[in-house]
PDB file of N, CA and C in Angstrom:
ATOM      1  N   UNK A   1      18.051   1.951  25.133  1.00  0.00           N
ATOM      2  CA  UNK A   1      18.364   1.588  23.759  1.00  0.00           C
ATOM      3  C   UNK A   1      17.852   2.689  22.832  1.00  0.00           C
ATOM      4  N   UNK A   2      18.547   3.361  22.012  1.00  0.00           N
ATOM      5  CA  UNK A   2      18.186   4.121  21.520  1.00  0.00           C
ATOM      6  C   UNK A   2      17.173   3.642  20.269  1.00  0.00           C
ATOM      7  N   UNK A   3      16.645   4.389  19.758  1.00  0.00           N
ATOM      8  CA  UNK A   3      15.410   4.354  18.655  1.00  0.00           C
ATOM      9  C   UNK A   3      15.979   4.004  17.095  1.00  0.00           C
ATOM     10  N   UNK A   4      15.630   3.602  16.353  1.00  0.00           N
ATOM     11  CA  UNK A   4      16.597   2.605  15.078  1.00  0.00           C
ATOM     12  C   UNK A   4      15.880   4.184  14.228  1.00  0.00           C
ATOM     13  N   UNK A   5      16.395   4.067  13.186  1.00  0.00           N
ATOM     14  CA  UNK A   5      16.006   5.241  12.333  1.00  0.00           C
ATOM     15  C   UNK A   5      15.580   4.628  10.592  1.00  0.00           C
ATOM     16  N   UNK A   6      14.297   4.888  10.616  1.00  0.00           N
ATOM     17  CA  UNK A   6      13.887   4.130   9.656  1.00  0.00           C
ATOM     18  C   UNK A   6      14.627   4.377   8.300  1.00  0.00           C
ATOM     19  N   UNK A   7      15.031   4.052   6.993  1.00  0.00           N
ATOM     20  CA  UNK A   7      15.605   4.358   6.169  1.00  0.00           C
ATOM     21  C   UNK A   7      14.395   3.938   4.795  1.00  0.00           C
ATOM     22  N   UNK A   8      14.351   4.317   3.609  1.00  0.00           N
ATOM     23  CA  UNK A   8      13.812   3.815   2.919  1.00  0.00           C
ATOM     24  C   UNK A   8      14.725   4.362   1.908  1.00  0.00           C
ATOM     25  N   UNK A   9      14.503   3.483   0.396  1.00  0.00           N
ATOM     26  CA  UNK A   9      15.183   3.499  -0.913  1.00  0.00           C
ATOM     27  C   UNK A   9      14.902   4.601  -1.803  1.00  0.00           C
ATOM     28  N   UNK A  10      15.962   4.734  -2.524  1.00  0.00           N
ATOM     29  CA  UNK A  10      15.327   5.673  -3.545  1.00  0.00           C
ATOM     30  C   UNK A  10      14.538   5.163  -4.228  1.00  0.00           C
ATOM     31  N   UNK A  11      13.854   4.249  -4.537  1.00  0.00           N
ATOM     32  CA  UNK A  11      12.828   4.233  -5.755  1.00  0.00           C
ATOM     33  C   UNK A  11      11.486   4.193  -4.717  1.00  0.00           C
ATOM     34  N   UNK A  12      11.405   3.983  -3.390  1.00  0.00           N
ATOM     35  CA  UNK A  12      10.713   4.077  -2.683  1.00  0.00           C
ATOM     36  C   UNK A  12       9.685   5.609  -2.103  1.00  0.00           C
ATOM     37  N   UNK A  13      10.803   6.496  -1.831  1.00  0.00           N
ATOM     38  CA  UNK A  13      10.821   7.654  -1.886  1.00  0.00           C
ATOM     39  C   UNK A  13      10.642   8.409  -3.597  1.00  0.00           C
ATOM     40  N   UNK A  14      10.874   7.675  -4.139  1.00  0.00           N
ATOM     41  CA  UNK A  14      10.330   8.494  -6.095  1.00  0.00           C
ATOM     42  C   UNK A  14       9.191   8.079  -6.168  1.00  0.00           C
ATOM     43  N   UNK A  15       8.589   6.892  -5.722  1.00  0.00           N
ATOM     44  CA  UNK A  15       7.228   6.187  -6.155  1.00  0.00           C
ATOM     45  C   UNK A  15       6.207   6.821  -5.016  1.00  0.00           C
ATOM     46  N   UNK A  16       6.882   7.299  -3.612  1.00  0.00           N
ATOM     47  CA  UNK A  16       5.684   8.001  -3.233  1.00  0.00           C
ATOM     48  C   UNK A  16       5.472   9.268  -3.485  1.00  0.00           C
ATOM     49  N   UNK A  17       6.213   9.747  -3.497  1.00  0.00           N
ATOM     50  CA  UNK A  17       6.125  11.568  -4.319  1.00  0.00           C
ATOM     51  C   UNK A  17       5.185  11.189  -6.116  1.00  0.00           C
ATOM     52  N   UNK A  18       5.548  10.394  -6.876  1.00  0.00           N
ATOM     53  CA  UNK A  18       4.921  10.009  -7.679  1.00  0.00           C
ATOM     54  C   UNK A  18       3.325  10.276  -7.244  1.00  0.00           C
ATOM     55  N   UNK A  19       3.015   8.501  -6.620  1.00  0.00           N
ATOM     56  CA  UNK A  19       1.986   8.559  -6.235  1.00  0.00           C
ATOM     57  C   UNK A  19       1.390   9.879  -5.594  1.00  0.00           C
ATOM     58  N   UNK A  20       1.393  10.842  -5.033  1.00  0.00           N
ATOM     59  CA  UNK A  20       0.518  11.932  -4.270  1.00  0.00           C
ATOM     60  C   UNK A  20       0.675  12.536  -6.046  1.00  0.00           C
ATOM     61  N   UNK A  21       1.270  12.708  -6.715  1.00  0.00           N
ATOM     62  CA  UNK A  21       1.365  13.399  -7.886  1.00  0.00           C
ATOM     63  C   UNK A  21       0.095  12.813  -8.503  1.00  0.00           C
ATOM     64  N   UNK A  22      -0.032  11.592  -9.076  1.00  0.00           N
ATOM     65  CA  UNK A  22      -0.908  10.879  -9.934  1.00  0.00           C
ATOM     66  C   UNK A  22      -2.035  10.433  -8.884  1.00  0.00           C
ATOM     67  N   UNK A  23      -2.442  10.360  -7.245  1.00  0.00           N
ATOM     68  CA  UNK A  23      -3.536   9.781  -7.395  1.00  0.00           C
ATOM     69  C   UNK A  23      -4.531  10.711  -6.691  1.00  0.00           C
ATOM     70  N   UNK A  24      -4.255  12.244  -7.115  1.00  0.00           N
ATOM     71  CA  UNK A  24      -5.195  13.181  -6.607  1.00  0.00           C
ATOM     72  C   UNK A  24      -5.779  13.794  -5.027  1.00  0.00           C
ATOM     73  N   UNK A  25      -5.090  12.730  -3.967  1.00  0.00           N
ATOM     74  CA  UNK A  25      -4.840  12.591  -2.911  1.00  0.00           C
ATOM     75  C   UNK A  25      -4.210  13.486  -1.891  1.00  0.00           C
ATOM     76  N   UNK A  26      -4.785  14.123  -0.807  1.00  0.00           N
ATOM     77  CA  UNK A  26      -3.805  14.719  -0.154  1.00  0.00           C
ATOM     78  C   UNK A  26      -2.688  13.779   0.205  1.00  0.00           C
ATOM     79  N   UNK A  27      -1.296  14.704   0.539  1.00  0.00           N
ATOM     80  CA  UNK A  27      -0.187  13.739   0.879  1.00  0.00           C
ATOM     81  C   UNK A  27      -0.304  13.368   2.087  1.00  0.00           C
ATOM     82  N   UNK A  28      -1.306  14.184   3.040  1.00  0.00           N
ATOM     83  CA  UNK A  28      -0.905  13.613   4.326  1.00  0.00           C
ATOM     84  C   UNK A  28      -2.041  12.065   4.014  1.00  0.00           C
ATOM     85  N   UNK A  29      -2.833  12.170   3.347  1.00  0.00           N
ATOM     86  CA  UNK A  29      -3.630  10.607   2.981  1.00  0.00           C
ATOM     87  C   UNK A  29      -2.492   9.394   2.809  1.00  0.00           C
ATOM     88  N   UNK A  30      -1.649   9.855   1.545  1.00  0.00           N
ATOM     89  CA  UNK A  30      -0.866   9.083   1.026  1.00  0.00           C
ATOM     90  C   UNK A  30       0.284   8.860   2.127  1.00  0.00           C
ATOM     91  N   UNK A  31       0.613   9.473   2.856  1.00  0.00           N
ATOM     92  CA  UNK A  31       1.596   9.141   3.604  1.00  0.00           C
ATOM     93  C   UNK A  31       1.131   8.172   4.620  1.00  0.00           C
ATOM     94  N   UNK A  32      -0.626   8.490   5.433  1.00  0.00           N
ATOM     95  CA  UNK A  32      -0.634   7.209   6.554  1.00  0.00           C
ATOM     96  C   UNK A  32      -1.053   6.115   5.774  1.00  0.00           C
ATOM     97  N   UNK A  33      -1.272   6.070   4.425  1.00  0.00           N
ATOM     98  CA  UNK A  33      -1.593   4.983   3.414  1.00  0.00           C
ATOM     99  C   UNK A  33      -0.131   3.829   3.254  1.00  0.00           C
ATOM    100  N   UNK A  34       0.816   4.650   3.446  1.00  0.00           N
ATOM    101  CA  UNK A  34       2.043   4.209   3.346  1.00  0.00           C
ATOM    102  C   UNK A  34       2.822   3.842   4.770  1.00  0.00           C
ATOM    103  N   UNK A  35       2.427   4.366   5.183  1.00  0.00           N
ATOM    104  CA  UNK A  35       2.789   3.829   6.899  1.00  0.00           C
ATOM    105  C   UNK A  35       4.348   4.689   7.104  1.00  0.00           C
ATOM    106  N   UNK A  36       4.186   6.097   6.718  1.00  0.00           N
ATOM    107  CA  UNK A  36       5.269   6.937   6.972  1.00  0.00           C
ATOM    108  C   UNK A  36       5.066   8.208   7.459  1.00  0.00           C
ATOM    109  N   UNK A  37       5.705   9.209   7.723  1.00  0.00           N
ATOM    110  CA  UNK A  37       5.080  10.598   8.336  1.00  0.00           C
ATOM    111  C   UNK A  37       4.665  11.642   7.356  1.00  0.00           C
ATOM    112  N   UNK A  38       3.548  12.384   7.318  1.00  0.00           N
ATOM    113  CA  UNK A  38       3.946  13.467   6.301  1.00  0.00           C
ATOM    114  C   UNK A  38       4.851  14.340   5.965  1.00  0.00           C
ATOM    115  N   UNK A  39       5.524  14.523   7.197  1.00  0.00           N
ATOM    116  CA  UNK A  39       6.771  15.354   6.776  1.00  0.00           C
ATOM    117  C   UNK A  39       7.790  14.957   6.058  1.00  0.00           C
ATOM    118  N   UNK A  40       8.106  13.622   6.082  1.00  0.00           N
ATOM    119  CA  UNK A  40       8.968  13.020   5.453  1.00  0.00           C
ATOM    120  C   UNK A  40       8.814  12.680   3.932  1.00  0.00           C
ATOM    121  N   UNK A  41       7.296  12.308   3.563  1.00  0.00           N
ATOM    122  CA  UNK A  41       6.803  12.385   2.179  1.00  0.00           C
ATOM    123  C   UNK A  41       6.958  14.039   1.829  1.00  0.00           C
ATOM    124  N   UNK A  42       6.592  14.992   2.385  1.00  0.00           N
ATOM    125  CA  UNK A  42       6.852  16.531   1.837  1.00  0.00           C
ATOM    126  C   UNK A  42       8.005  17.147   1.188  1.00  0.00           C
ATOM    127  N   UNK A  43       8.903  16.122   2.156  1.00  0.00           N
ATOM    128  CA  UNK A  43      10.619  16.469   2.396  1.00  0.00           C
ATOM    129  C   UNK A  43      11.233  16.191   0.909  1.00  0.00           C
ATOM    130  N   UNK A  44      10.441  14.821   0.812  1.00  0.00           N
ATOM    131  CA  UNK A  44      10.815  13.862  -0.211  1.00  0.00           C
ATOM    132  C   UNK A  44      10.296  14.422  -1.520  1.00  0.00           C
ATOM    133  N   UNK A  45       9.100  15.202  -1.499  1.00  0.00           N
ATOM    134  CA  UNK A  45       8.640  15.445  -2.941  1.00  0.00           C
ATOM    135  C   UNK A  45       9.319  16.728  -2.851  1.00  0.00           C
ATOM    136  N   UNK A  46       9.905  18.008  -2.264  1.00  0.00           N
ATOM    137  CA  UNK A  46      10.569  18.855  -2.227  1.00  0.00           C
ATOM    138  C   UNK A  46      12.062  18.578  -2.628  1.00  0.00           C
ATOM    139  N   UNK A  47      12.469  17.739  -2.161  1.00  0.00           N
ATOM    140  CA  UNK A  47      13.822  17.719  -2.209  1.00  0.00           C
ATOM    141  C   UNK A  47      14.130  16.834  -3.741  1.00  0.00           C
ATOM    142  N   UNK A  48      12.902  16.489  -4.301  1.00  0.00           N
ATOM    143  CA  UNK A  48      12.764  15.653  -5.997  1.00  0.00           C
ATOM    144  C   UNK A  48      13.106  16.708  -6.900  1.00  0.00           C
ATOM    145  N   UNK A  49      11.459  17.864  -6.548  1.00  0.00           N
ATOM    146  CA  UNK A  49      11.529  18.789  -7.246  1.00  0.00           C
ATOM    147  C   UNK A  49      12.799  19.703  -7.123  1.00  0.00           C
ATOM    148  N   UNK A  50      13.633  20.193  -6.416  1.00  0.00           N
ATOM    149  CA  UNK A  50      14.285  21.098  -6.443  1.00  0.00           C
ATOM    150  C   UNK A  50      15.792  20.097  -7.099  1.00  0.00           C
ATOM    151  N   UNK A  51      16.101  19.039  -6.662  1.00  0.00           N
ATOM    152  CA  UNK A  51      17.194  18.229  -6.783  1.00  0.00           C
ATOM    153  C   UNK A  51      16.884  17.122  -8.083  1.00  0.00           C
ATOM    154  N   UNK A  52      16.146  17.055  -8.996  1.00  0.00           N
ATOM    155  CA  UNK A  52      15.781  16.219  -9.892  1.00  0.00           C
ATOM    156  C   UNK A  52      16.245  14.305  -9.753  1.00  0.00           C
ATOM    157  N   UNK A  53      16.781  14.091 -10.360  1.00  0.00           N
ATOM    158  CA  UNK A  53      17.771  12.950 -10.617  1.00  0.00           C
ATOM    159  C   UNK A  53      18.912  13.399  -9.550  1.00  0.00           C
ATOM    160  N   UNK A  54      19.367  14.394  -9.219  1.00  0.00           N
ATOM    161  CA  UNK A  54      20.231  14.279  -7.826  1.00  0.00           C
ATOM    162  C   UNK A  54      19.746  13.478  -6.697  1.00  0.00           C
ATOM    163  N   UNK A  55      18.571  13.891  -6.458  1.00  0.00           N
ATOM    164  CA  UNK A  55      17.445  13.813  -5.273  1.00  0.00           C
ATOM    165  C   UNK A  55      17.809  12.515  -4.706  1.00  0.00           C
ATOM    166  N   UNK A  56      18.306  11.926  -3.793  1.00  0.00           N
ATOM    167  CA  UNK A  56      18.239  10.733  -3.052  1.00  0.00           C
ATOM    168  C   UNK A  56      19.595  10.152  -3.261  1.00  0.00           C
ATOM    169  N   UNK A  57      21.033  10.875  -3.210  1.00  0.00           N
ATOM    170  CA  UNK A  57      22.072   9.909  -3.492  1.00  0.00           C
ATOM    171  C   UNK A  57      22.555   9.057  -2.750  1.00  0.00           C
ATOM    172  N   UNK A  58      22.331   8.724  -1.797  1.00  0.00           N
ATOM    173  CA  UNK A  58      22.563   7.758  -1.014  1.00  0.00           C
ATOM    174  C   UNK A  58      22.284   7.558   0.694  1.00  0.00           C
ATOM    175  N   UNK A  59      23.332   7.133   1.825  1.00  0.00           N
ATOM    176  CA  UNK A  59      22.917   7.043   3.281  1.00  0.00           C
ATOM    177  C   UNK A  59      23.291   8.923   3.822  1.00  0.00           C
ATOM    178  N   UNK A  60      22.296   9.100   4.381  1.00  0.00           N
ATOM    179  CA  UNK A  60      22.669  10.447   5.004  1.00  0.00           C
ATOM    180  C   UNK A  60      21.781  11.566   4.650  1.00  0.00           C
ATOM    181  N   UNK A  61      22.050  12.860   4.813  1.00  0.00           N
ATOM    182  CA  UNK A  61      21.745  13.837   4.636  1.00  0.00           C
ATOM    183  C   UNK A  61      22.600  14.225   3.243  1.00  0.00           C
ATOM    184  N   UNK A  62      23.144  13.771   2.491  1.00  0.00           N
ATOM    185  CA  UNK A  62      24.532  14.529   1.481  1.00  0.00           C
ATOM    186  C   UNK A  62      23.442  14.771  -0.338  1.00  0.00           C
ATOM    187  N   UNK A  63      24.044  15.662  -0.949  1.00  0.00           N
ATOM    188  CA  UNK A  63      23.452  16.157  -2.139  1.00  0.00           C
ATOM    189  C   UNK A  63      24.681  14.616  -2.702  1.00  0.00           C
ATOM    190  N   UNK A  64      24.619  14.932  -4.216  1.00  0.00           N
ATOM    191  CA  UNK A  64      25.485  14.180  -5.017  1.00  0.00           C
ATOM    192  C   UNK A  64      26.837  14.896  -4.786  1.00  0.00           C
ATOM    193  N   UNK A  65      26.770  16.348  -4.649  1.00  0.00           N
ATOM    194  CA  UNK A  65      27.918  17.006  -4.880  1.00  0.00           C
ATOM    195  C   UNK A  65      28.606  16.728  -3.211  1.00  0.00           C
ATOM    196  N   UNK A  66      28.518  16.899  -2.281  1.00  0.00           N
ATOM    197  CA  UNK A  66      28.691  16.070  -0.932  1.00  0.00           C
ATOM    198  C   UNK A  66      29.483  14.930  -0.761  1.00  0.00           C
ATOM    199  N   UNK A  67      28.532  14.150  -1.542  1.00  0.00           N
ATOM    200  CA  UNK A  67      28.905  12.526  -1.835  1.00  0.00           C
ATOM    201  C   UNK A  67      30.439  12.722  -2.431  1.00  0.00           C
ATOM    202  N   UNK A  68      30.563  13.331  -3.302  1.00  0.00           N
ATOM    203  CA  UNK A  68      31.916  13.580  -3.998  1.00  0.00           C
ATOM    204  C   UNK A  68      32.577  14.292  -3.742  1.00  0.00           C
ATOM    205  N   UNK A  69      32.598  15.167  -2.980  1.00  0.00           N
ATOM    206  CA  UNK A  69      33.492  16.279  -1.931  1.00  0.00           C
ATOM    207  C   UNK A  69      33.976  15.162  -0.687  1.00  0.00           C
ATOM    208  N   UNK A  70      33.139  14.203  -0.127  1.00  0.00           N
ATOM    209  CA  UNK A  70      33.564  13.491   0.745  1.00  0.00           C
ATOM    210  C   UNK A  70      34.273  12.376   0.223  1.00  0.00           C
ATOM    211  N   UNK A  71      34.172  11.532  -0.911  1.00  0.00           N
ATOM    212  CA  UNK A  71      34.466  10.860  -1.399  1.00  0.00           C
ATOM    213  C   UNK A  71      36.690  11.311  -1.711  1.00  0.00           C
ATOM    214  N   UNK A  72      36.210  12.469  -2.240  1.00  0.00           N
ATOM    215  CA  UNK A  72      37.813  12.687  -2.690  1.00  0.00           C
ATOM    216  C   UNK A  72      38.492  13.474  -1.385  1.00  0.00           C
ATOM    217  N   UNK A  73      37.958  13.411  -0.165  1.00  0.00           N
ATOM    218  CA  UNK A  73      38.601  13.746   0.972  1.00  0.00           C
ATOM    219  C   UNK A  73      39.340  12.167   1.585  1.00  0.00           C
ATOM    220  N   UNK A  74      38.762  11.072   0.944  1.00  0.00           N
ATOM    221  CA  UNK A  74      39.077   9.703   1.611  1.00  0.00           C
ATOM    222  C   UNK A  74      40.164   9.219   0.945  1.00  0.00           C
ATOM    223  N   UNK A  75      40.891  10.415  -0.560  1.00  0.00           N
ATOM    224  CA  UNK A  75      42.073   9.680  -0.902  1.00  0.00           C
ATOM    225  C   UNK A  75      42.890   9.552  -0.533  1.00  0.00           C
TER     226      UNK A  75
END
């Protein structure tokens, strides 16, 4: 059986990049505080900063611009 792949939300992923921001904390603290990997909190505060309000558009690997390149391939 293969291995399920954890998913979490965008406001989930904004509130922990937040948090390592505001509570002075290394991230790898904040991440086993959170019961997730550090790489994935790193990923997440990288991919905020560089992608702002893009950052997290939905299931997958896809930017916003992705999302809508794939989107108008389904007409």
């Amino acid at each position: 059986m293969p291995k399920q792949q954890k998913t979490y939300t965008r406001e989930f992923k904004r509130e922990a990049v937040q948090l390592v921001k505001s509570s002075g904390k290394p991230m790898s603290q904040v991440a086993r505080e959170l019961l997730i990997s550090d790489s994935a909190l790193y990923h997440w505060s990288k991919q905020l900063a560089d992608q702002g309000e893009q950052a997290f558009p939905g299931s997958g690997h896809q930017t916003a611009k992705a999302g809508e390149a794939a989107s108008a391939l389904d007409l």
